[in-house]
Protein backbone atom coordinates (compact mmCIF):
# COMPACT_ATOMS: atom_id res chain seq x y z
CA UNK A 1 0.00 0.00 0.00
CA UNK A 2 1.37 3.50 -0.64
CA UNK A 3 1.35 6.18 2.32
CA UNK A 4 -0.60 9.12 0.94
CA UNK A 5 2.31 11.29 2.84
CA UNK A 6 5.22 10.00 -0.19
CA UNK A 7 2.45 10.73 -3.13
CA UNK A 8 3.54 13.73 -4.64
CA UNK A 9 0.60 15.30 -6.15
CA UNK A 10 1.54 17.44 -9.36
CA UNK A 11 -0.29 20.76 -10.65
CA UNK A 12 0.37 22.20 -13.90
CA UNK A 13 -1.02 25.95 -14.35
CA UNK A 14 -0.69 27.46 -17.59
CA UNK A 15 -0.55 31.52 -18.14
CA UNK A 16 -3.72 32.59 -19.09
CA UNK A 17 -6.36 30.95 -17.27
CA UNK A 18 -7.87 32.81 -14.20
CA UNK A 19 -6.94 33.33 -10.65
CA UNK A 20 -9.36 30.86 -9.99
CA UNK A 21 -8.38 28.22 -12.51
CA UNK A 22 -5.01 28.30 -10.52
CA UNK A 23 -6.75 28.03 -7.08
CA UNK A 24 -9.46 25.33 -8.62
CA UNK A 25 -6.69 23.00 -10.02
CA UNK A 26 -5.47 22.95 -7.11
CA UNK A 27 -8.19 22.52 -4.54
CA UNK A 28 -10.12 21.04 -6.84
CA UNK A 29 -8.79 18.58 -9.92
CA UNK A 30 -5.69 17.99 -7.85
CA UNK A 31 -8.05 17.49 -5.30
CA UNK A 32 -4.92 18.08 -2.75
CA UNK A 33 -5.61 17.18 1.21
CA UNK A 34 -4.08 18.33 4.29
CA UNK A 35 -0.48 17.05 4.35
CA UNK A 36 -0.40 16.25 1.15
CA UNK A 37 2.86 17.23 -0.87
CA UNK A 38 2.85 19.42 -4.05
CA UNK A 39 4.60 20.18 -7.15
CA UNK A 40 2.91 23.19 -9.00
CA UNK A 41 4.48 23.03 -12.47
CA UNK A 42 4.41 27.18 -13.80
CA UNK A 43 5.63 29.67 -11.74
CA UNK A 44 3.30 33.05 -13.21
CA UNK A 45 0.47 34.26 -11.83
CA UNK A 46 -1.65 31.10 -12.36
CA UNK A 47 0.55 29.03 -10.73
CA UNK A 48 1.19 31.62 -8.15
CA UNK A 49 -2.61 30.87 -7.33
CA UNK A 50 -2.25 27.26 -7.27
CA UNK A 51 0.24 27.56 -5.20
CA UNK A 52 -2.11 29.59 -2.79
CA UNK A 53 -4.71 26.69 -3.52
CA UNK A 54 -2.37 24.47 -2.02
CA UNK A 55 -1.82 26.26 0.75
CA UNK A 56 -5.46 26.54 1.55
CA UNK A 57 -6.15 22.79 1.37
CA UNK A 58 -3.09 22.08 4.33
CA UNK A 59 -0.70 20.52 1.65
CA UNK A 60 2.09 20.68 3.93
CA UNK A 61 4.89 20.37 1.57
CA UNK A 62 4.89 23.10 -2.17
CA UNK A 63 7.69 22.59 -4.86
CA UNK A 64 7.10 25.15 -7.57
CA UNK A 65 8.67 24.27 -10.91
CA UNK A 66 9.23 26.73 -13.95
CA UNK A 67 7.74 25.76 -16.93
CA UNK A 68 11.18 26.52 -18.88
CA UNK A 69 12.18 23.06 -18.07
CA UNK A 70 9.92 21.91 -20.72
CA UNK A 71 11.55 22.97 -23.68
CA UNK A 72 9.34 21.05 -26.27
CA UNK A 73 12.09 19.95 -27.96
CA UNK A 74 11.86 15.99 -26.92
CA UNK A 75 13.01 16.06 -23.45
CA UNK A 76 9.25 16.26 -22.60
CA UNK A 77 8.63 15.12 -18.88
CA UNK A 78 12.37 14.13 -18.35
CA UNK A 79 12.92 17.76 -18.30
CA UNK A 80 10.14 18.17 -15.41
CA UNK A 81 11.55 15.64 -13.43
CA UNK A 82 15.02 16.79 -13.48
CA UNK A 83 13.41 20.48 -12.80
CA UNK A 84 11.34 19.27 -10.34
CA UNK A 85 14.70 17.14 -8.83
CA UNK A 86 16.89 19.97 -8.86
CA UNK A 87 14.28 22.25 -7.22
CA UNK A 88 13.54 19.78 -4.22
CA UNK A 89 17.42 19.37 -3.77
CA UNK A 90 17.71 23.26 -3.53
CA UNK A 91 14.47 23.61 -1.15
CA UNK A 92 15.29 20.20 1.19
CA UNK A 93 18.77 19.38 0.23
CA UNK A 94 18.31 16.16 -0.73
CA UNK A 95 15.98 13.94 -3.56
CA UNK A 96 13.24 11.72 -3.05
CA UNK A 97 13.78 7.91 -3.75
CA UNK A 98 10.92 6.64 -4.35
CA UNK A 99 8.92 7.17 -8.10
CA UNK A 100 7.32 10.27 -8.68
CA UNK A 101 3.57 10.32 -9.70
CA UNK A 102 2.50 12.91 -12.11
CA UNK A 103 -1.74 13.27 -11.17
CA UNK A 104 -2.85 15.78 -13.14
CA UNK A 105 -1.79 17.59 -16.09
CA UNK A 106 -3.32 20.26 -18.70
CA UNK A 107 -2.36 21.82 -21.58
CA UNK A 108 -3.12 25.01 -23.51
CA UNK A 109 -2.02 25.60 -27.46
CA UNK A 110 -2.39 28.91 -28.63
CA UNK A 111 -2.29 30.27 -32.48
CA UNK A 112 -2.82 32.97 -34.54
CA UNK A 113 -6.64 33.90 -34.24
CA UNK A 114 -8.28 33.10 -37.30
CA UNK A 115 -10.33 35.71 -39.21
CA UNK A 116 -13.78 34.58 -38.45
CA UNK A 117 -16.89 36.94 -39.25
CA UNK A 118 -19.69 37.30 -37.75
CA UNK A 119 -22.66 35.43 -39.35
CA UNK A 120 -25.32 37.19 -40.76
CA UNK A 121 -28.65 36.09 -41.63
CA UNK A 122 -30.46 37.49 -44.72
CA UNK A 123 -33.48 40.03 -43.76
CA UNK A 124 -37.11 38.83 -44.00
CA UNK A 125 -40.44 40.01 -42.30
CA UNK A 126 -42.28 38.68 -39.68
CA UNK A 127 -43.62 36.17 -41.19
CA UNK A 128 -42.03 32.63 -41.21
CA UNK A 129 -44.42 30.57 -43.62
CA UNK A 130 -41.43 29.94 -45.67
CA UNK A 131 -39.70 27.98 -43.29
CA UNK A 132 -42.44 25.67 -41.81
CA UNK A 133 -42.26 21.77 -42.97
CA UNK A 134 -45.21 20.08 -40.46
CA UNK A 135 -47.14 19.80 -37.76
CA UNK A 136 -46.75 17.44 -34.68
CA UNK A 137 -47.95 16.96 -31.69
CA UNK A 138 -46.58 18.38 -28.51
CA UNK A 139 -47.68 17.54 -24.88
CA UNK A 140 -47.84 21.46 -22.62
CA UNK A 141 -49.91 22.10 -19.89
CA UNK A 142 -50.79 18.40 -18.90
CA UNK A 143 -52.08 17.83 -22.83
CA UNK A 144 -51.40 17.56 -26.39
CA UNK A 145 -51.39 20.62 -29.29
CA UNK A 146 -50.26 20.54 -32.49
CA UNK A 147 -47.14 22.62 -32.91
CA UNK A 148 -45.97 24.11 -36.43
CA UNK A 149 -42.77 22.70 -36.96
CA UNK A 150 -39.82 24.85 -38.58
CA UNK A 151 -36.66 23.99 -40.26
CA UNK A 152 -33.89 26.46 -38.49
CA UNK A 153 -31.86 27.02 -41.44
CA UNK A 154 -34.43 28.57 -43.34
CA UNK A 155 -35.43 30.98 -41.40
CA UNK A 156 -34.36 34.56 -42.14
CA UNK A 157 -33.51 37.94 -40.05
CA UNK A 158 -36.84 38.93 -38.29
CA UNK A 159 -39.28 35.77 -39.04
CA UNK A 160 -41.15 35.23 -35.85
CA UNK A 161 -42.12 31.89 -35.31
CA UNK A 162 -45.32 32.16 -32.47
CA UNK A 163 -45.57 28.88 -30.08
CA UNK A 164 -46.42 26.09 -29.97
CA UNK A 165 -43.89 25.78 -32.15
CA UNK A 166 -40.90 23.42 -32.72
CA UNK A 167 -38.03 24.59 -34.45
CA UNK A 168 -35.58 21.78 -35.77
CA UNK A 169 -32.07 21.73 -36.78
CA UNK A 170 -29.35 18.98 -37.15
CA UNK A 171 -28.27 19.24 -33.45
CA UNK A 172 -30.79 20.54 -31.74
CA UNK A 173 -34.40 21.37 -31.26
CA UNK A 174 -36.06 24.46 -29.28
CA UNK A 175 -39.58 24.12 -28.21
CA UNK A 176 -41.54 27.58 -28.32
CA UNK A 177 -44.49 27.43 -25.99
CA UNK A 178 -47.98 28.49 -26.31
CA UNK A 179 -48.16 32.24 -25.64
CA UNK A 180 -44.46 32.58 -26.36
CA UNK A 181 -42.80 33.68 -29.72
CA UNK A 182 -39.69 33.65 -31.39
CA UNK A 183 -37.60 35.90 -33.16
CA UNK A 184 -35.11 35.42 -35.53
CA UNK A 185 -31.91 37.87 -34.66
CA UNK A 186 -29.79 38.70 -37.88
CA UNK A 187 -26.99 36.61 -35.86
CA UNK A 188 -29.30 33.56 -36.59
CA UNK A 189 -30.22 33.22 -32.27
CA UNK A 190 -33.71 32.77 -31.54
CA UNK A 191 -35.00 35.23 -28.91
CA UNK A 192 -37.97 33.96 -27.45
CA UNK A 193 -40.02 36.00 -25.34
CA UNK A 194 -43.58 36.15 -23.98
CA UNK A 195 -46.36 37.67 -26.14
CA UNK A 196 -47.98 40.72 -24.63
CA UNK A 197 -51.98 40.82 -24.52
């Protein structure tokens, strides 16, 4: 059986992600206990906060590693470990025998943004005849209706479709009650809202 006490429990925080995501990983995910040692792999203000996270759970021992020692060249997780060695040696002046266990790990890959615009639905009126394709039952209110039934991708900029309705699409369906109606925003999101009167 392994003592809980020589488990090293290991957080990786990457730059960018919140305060929080730093504090969660390491509360939370690394779901570190009271006496519980710690290496927190990325020493910015993320890790910063996981190493904070630590603290607040009671871990009792914290190694913080810079994320230089992965240089992404090959050397991969044998550069951790020889980070993470030479860091314990500096902080407790000596290494840990026994096999280190790596428990959690994340990753974040950044790019050039791509040039994505903003969709843009083609105008229509109110009306949303065009886009209807059946009927079918629906059961609201403890009984059936029939409910028009309209194809999302056919519906244009300003076509309200008035409940019961169902409109359909490959992934998904939305179900517009009775007394409800839908519009159609020129971003192609349905904004459903109660009718008034």
């Amino acid at each position: 059986m392994i003592d809980r006490r020589t488990v090293l429990k290991t957080i990786t925080a990457i730059p960018l992600l919140a305060v929080a995501g730093g504090i969660g990983a390491a509360m939370l995910t690394g779901d570190t206990q009271r006496g519980d040692s710690v290496a927190v792999f990325g020493c910015g203000g993320v890790g910063d906060a996981a190493i904070l996270g630590a603290k607040l759970a009671g871990a009792s021992i914290i190694v913080a590693v810079d994320l230089d020692a992965f240089d992404g060249k090959g050397a991969g997780l044998d550069s951790l470990r020889t980070a993470f060695d030479a860091e314990h040696e500096r902080l407790f002046s000596f290494l840990l025998s026994n096999e280190q266990e790596l428990v959690t790990v994340r990753a974040t890959v950044t790019g050039p943004r791509p040039d994505v615009a903003t969709p843009s639905l083609a105008l229509g009126g109110a009306d949303a005849s065009a886009a209807r394709i059946g009927i079918t039952p629906v059961w609201v209110d403890g009984g059936h209706v029939d409910a028009s039934v309209f194809d999302r991708s056919l519906l244009l900029a300003g076509n309200v479709v008035e409940g019961p309705a169902v409109v359909v699409e490959m992934d998904s369906t939305t179900l517009v009650l009775p007394g409800h109606a839908a519009t159609v925003h020129p971003s192609g999101s349905l904004l459903i809202r109660p009718v008034e009167g």
